[in-house]
N, C-alpha and C. Protein backbone atom coordinates (compact mmCIF):
# COMPACT_ATOMS: atom_id res chain seq x y z
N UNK A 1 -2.07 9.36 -18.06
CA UNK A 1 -2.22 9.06 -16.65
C UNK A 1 -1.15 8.04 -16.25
N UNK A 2 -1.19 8.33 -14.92
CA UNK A 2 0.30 6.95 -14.73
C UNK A 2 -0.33 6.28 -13.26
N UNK A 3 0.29 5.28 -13.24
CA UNK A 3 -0.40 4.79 -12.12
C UNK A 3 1.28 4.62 -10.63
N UNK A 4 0.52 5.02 -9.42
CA UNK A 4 1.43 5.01 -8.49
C UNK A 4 1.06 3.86 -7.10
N UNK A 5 2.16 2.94 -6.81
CA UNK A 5 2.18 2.67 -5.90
C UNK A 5 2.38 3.23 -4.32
N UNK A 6 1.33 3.10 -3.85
CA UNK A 6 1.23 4.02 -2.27
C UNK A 6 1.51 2.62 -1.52
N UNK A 7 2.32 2.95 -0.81
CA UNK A 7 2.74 1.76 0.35
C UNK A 7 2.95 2.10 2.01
N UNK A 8 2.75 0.95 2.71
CA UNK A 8 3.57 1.28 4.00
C UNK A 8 4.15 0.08 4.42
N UNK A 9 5.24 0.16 5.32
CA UNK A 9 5.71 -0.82 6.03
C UNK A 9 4.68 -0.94 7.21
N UNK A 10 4.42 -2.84 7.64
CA UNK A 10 4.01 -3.15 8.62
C UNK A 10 4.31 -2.55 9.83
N UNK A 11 5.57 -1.92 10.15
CA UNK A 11 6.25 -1.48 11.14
C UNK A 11 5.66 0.03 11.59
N UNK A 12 5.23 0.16 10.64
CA UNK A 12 4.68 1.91 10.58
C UNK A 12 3.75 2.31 11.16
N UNK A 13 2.89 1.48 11.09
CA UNK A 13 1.50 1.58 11.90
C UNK A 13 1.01 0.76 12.91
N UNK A 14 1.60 2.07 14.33
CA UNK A 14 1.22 1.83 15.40
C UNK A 14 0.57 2.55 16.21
N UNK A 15 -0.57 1.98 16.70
CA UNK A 15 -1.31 2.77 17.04
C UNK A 15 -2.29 1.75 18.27
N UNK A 16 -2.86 2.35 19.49
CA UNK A 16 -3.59 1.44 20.20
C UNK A 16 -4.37 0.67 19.73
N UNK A 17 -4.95 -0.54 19.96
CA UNK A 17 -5.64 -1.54 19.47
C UNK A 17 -7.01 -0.82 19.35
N UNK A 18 -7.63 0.12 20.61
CA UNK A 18 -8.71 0.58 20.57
C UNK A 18 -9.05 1.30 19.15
N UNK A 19 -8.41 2.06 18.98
CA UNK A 19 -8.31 3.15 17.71
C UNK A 19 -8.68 1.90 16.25
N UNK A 20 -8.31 1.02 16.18
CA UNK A 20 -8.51 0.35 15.19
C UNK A 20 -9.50 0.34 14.17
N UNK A 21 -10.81 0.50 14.74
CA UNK A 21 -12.49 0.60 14.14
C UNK A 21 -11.81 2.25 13.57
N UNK A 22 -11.93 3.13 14.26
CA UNK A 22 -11.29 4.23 13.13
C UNK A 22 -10.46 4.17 12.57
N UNK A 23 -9.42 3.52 12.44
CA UNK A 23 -8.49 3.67 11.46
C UNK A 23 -9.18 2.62 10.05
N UNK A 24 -9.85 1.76 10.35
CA UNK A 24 -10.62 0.93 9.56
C UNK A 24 -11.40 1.97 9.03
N UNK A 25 -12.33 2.21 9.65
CA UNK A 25 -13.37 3.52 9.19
C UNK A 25 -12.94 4.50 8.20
N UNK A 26 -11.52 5.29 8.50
CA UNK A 26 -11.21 6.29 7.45
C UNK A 26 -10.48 5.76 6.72
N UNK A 27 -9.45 4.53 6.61
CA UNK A 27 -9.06 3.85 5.59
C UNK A 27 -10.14 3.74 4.30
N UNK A 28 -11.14 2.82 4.89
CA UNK A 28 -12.27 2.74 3.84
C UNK A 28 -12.59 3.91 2.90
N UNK A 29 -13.02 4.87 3.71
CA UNK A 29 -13.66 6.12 3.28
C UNK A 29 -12.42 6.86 2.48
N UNK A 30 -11.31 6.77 2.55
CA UNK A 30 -10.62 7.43 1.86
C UNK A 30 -10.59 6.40 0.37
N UNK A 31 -10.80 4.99 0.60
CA UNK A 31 -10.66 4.12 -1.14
C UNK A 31 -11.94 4.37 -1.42
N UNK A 32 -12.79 4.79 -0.57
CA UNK A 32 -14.05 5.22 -1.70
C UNK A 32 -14.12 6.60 -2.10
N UNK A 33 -13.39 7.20 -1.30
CA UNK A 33 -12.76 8.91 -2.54
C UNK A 33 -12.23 8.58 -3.28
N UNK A 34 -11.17 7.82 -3.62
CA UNK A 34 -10.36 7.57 -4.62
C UNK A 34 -11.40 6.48 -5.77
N UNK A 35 -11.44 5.56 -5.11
CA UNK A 35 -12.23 4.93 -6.52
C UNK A 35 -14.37 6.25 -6.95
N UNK A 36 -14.54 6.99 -6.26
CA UNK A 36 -15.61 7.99 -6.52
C UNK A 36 -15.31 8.98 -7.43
N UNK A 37 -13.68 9.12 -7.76
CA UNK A 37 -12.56 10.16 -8.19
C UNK A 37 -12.52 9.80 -9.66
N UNK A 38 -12.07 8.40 -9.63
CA UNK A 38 -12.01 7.24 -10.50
C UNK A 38 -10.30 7.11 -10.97
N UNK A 39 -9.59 7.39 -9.84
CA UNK A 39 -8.43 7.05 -9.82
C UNK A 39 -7.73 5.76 -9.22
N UNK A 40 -9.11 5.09 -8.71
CA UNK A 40 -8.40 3.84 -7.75
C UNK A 40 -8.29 2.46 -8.78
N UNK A 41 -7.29 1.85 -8.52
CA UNK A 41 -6.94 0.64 -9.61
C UNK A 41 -7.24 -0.58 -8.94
N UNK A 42 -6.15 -0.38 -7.72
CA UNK A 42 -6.38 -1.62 -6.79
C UNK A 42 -5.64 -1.39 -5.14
N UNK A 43 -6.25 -2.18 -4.10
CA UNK A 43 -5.39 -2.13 -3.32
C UNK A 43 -5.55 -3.01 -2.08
N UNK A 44 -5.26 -3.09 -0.83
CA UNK A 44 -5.51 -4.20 -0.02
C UNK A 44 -4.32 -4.38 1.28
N UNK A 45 -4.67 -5.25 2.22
CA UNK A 45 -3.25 -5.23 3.20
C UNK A 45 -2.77 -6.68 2.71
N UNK A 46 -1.73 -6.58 3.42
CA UNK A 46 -0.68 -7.82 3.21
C UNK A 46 -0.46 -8.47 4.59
N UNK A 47 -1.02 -10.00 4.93
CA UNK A 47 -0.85 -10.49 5.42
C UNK A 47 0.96 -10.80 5.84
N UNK A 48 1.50 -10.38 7.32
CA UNK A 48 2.50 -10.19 7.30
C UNK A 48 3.18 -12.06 7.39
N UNK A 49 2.60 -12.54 7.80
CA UNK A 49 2.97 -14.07 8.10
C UNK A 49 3.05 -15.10 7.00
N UNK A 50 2.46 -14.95 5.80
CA UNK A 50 2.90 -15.71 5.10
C UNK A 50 3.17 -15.59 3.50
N UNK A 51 4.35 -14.95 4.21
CA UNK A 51 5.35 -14.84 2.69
C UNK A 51 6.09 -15.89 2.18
N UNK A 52 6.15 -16.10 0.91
CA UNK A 52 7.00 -17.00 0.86
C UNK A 52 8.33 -16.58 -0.48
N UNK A 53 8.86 -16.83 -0.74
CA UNK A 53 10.41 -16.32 -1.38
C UNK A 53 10.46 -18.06 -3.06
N UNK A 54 10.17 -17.22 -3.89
CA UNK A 54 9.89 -18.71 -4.59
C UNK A 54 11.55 -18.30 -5.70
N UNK A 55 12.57 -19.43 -5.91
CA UNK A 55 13.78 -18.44 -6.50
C UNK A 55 13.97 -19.46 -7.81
N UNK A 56 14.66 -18.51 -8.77
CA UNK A 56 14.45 -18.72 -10.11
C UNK A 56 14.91 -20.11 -10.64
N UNK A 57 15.24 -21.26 -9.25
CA UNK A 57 15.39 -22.40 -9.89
C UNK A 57 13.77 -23.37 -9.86
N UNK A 58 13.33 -22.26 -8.67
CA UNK A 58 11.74 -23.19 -8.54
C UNK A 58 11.54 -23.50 -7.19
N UNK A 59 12.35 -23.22 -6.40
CA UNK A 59 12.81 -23.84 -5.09
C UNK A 59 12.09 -22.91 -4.15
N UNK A 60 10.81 -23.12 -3.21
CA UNK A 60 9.88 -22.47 -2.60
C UNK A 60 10.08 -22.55 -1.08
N UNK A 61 11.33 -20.84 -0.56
CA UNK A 61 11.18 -20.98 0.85
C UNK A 61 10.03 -20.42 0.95
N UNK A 62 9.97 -20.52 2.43
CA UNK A 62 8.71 -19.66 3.57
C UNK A 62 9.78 -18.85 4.16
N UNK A 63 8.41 -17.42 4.39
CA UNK A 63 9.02 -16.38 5.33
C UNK A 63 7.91 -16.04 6.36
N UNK A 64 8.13 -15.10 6.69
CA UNK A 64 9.60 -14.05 6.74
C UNK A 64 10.46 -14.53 7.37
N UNK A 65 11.47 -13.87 7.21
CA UNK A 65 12.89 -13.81 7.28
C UNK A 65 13.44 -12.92 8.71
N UNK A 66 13.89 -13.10 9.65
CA UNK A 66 14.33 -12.36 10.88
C UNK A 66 15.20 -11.44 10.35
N UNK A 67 15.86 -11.52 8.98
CA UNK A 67 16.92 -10.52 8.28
C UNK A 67 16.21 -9.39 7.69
N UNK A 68 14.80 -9.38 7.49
CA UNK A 68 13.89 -9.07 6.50
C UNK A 68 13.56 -7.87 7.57
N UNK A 69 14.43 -6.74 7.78
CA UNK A 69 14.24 -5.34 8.35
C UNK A 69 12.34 -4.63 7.78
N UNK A 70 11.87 -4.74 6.56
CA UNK A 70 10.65 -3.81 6.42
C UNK A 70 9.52 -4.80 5.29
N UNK A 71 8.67 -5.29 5.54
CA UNK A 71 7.56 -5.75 5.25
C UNK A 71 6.37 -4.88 5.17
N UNK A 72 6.09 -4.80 3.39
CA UNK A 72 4.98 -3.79 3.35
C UNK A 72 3.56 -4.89 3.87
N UNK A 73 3.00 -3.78 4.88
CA UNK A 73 1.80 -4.06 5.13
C UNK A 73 0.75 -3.87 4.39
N UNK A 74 0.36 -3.14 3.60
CA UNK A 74 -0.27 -2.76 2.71
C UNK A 74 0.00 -1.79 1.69
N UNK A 75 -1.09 -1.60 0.60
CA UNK A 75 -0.66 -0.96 -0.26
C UNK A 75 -2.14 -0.35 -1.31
N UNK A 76 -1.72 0.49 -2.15
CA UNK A 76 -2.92 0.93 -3.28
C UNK A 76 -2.05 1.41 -4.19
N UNK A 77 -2.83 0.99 -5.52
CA UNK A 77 -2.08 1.64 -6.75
C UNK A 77 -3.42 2.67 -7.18
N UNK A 78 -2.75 3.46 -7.61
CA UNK A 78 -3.71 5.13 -8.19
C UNK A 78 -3.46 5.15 -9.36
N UNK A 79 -4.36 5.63 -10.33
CA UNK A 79 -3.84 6.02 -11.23
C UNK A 79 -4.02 7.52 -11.52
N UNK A 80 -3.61 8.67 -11.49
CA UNK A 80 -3.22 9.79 -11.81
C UNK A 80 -2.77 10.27 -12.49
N UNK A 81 -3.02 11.58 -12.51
CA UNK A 81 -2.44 12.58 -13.71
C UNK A 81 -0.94 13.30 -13.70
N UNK A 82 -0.58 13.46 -11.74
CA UNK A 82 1.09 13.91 -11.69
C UNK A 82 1.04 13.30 -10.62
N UNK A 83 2.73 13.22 -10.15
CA UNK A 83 3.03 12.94 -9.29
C UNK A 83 2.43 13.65 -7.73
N UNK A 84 2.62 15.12 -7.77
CA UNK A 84 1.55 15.81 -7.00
C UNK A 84 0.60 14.99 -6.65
N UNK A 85 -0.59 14.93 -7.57
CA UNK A 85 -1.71 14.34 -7.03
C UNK A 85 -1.27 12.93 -6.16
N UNK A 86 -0.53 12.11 -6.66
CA UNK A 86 -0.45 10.83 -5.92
C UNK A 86 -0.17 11.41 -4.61
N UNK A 87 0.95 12.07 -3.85
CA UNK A 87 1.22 12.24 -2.70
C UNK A 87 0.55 12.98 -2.37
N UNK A 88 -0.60 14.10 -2.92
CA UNK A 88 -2.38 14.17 -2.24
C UNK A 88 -2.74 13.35 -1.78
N UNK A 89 -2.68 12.39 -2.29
CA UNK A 89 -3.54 10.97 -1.97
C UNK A 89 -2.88 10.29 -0.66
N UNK A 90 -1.49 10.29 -0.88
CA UNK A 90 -0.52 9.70 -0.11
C UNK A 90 -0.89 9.94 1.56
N UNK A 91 -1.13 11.72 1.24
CA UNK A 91 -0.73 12.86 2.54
C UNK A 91 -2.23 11.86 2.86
N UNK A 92 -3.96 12.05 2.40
CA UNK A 92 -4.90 11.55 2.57
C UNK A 92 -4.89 9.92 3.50
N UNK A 93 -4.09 8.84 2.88
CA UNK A 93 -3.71 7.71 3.39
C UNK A 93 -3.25 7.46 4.65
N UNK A 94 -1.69 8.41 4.49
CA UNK A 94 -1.01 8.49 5.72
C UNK A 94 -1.97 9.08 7.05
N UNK A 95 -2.89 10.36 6.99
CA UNK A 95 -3.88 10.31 8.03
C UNK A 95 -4.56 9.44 8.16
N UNK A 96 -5.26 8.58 7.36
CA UNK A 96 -6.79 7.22 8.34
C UNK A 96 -5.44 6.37 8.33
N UNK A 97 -4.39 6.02 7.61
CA UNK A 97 -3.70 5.15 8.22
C UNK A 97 -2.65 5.34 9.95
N UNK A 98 -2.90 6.07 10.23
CA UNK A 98 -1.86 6.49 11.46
C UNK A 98 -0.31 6.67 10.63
N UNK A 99 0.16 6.43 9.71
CA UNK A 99 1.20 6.15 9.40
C UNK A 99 1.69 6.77 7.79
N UNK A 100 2.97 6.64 7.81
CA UNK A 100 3.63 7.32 6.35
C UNK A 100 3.26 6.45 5.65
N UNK A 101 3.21 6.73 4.12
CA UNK A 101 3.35 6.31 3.13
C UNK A 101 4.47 6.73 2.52
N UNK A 102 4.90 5.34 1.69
CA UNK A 102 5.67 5.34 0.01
C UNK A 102 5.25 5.83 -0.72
N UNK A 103 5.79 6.66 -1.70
CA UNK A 103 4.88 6.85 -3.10
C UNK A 103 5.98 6.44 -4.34
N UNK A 104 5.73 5.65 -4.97
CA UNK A 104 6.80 5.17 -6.30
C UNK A 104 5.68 4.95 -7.67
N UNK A 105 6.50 5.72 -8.50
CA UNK A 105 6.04 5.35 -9.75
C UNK A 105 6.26 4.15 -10.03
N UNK A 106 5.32 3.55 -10.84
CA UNK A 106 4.88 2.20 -11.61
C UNK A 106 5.28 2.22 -12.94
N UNK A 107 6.34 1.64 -13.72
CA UNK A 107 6.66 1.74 -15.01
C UNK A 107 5.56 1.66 -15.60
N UNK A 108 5.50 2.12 -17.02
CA UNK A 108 4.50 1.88 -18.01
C UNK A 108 4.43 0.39 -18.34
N UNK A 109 2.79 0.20 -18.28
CA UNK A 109 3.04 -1.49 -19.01
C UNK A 109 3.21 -1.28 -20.64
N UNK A 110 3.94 -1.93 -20.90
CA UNK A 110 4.19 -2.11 -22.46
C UNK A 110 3.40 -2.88 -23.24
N UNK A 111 2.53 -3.07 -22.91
CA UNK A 111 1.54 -3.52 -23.86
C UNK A 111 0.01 -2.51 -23.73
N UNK A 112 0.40 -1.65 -22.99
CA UNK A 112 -0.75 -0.47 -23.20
C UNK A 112 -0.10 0.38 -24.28
């Protein structure tokens, strides 16, 4: 099995404010197909406001960044059997989300 990151950019999903309670609604219902499946690992949105950029001397900016073109808003990792299935899942997402999804493979962890 391999596990896949499903993503979207913040930018992606737009949709009237009203619509929101459904898009909440089938978001949900689609991570409880997936974890009912027993393919769901983890997943969640991303607060777009406070990022911060920490760099390999230790030195901790704040973001975002006005340069910073695409900020994933959220995301779920799957774990699956092919690539196919993930962008099943994907195509599934992208409807309760109003919006496209990413789909990228997740290297193997090396200590599995």
């Amino acid at each position: 099995m391999t596990q896949y990151l499903i993503s979207f950019d913040s930018g992606w999903m737009v949709f009237p404010d009203e619509d929101l309670p459904d898009v909440e609604r089938d978001t949900v219902a689609v991570a409880e197909e997936a974890r009912a499946a027993g393919v769901w690992v983890y997943g969640g949105g991303l607060e777009d406001q406070r990022a911060s950029i920490v760099g390999v001397d230790g030195v901790v900016t704040d973001g975002p960044f006005p340069e910073t073109k695409e900020v994933i808003g959220g995301f779920v990792v799957l774990e699956v059997a092919s690539r196919e299935e993930a962008l099943a899942w994907a195509a599934k997402l992208a409807v309760a989300c109003r919006c496209s999804q990413e789909v990228r493979e997740l290297l193997p962890d090396p200590s599995r």
